[in-house]
C-alpha atoms as a PDB file:
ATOM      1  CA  UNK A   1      59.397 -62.706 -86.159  1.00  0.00           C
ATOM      2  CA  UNK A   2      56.850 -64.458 -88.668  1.00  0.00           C
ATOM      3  CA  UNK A   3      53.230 -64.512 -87.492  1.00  0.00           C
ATOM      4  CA  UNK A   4      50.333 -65.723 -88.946  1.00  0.00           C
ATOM      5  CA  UNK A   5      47.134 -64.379 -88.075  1.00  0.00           C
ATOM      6  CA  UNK A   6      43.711 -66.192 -89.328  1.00  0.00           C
ATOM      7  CA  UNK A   7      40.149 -64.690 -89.277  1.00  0.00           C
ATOM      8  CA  UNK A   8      36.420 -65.082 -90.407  1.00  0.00           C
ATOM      9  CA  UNK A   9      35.843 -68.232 -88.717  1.00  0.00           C
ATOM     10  CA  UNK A  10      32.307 -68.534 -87.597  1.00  0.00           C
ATOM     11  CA  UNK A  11      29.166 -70.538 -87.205  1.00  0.00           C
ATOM     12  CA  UNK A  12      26.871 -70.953 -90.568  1.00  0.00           C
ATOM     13  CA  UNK A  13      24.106 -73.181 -91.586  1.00  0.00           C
ATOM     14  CA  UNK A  14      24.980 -76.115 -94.200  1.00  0.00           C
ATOM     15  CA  UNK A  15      24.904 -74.595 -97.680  1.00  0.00           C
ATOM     16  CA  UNK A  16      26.555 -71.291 -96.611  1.00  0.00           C
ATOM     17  CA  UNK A  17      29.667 -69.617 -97.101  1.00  0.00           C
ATOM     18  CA  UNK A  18      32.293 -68.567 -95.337  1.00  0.00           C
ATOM     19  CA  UNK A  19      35.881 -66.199 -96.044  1.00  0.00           C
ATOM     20  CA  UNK A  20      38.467 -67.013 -94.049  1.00  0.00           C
ATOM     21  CA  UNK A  21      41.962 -64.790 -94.412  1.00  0.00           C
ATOM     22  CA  UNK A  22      45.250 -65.119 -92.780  1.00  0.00           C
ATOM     23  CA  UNK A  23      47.443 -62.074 -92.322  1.00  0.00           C
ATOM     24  CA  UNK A  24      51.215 -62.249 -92.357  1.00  0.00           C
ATOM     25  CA  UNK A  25      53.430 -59.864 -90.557  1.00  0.00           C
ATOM     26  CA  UNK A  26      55.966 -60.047 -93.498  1.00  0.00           C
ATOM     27  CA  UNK A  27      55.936 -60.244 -97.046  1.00  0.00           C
ATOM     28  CA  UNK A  28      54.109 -63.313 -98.507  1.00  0.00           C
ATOM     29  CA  UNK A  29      56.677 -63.161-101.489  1.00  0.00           C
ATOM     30  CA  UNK A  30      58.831 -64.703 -98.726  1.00  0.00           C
ATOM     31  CA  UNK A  31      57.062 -67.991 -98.703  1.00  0.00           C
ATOM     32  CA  UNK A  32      56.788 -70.255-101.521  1.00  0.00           C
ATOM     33  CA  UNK A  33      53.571 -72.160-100.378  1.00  0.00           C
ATOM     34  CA  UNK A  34      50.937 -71.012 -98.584  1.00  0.00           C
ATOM     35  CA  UNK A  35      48.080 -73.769 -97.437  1.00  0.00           C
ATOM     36  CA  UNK A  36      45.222 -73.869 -95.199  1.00  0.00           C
ATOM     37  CA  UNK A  37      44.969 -77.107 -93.384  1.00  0.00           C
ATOM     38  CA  UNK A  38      41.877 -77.655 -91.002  1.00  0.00           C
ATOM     39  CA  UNK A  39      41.912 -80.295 -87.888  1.00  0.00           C
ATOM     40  CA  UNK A  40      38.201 -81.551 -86.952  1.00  0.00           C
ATOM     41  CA  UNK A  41      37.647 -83.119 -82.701  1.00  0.00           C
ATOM     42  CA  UNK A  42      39.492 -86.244 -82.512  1.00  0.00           C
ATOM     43  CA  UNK A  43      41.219 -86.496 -86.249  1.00  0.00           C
ATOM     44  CA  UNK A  44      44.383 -85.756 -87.077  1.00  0.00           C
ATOM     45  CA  UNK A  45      45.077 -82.363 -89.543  1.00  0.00           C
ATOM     46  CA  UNK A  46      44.673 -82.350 -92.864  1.00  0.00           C
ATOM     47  CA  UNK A  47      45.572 -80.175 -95.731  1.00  0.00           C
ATOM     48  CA  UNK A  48      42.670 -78.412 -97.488  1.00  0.00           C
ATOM     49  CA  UNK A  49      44.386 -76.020-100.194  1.00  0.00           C
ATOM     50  CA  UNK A  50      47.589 -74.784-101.117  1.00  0.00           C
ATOM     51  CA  UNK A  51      49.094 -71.957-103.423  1.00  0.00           C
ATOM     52  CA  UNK A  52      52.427 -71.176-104.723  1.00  0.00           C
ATOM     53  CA  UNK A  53      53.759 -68.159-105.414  1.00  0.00           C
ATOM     54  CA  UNK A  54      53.307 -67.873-109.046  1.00  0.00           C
ATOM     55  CA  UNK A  55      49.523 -69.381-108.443  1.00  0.00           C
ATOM     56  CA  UNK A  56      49.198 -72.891-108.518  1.00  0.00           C
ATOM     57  CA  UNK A  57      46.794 -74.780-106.605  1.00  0.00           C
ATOM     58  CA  UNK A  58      46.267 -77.704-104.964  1.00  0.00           C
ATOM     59  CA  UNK A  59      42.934 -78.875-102.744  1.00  0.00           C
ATOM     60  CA  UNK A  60      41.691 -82.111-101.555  1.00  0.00           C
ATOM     61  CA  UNK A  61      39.512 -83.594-102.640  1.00  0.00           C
ATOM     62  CA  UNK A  62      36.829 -83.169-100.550  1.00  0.00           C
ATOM     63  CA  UNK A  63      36.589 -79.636-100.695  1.00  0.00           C
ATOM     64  CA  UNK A  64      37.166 -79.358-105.239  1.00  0.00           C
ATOM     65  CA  UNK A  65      34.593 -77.118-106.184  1.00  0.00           C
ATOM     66  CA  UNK A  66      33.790 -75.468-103.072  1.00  0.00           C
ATOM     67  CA  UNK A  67      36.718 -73.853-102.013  1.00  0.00           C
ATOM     68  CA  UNK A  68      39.099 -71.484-103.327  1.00  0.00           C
ATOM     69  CA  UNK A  69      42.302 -70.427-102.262  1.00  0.00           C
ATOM     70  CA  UNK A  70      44.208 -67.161-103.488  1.00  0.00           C
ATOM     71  CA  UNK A  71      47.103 -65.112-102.021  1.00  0.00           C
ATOM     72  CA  UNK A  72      47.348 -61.107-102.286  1.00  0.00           C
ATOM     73  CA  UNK A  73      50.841 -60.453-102.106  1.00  0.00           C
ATOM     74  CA  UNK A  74      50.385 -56.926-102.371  1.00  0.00           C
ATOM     75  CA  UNK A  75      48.154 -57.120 -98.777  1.00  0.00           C
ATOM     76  CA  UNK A  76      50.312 -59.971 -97.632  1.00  0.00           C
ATOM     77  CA  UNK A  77      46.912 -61.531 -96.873  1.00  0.00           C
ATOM     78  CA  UNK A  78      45.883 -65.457 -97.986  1.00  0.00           C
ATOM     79  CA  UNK A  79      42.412 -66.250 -98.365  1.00  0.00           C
ATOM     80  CA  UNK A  80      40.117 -69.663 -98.084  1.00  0.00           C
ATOM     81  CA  UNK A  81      36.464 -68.784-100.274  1.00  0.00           C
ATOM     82  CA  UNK A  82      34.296 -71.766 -98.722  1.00  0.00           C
ATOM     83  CA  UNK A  83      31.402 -72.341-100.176  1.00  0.00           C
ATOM     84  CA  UNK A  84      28.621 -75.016 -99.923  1.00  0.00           C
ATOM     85  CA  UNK A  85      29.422 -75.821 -96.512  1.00  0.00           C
ATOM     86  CA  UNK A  86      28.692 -79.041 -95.021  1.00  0.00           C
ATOM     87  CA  UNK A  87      28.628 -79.873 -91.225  1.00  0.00           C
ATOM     88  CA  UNK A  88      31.500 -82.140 -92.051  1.00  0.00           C
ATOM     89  CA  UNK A  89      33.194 -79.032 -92.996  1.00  0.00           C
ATOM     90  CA  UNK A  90      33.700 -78.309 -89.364  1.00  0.00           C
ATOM     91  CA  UNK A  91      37.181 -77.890 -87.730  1.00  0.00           C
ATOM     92  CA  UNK A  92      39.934 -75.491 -86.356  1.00  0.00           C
ATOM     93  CA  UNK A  93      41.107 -74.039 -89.415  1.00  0.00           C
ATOM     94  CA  UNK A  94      44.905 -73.100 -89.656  1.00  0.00           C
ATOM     95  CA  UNK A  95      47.074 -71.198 -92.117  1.00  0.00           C
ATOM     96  CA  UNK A  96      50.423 -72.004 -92.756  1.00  0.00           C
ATOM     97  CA  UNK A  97      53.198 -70.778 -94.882  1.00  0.00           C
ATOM     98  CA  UNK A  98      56.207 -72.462 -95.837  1.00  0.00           C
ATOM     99  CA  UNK A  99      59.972 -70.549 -96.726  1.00  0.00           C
ATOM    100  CA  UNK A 100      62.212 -72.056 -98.832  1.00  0.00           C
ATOM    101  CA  UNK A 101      65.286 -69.826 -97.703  1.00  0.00           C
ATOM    102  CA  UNK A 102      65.024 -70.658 -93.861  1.00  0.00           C
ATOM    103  CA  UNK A 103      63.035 -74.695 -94.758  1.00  0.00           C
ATOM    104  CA  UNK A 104      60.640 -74.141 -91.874  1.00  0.00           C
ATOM    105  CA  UNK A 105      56.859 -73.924 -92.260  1.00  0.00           C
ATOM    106  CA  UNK A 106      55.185 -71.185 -89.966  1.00  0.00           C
ATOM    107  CA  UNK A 107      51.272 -72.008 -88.481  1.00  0.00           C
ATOM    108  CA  UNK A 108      48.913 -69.423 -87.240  1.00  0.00           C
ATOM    109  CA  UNK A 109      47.097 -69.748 -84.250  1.00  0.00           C
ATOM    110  CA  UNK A 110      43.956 -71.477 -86.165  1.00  0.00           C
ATOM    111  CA  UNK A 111      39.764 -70.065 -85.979  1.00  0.00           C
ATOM    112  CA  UNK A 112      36.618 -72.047 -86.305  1.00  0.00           C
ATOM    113  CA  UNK A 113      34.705 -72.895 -88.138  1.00  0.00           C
ATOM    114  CA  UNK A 114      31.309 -74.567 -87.751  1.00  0.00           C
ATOM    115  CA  UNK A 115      28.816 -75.923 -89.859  1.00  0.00           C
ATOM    116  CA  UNK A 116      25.487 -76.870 -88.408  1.00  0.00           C
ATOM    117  CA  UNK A 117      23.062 -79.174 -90.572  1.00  0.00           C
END
């Protein structure tokens, strides 16, 4: 069974940083996407970053510049770098990875992150 397992949520001031990481109980060379997708009160979710498996990347634009995804395949690990955080920055944060052999994506459980100005 696939799970997904986020951490380093938190609360920081506006400017900070933050390193969030999401853990997968199997191999991350079994999923050819990886994202992190965030979901702030009252809006719907929205995709923040994602990363293939040979390294390309893909963020919104809101968050160019300050945030960096990466994948260690070798941990099995994903990672969000956030930096230059902004209160509207806050949200549930979620991790998701997608396989192309069974075409289902798998979510973890989210964490939190908040901003304060």
């Amino acid at each position: 069974q696939v799970q997904l397992v986020e951490s380093g949520g938190g609360l920081v001031q506006a400017g900070g940083s933050l390193r969030l990481s999401c853990a997968a109980s199997v191999s991350t060379l079994s999923f050819n996407t990886m994202g992190w997708y965030r979901q702030a009160p009252g809006k719907e979710r929205e995709l923040v970053a994602t990363i293939s498996r040979g390294g390309t990347t893909n963020y919104a634009d809101s968050v160019k510049g300050r945030f960096t995804i990466s994948r260690d395949n070798a941990k099995d690990t994903l990672y969000l770098q956030m930096n230059s955080l902004q209160p509207e920055d806050t949200a549930v944060y979620y991790c998701s990875a997608y396989s192309v052999i069974v075409k289902y994506s798998y979510w973890g459980q989210g964490t939190q992150v908040t901003v304060s100005s």
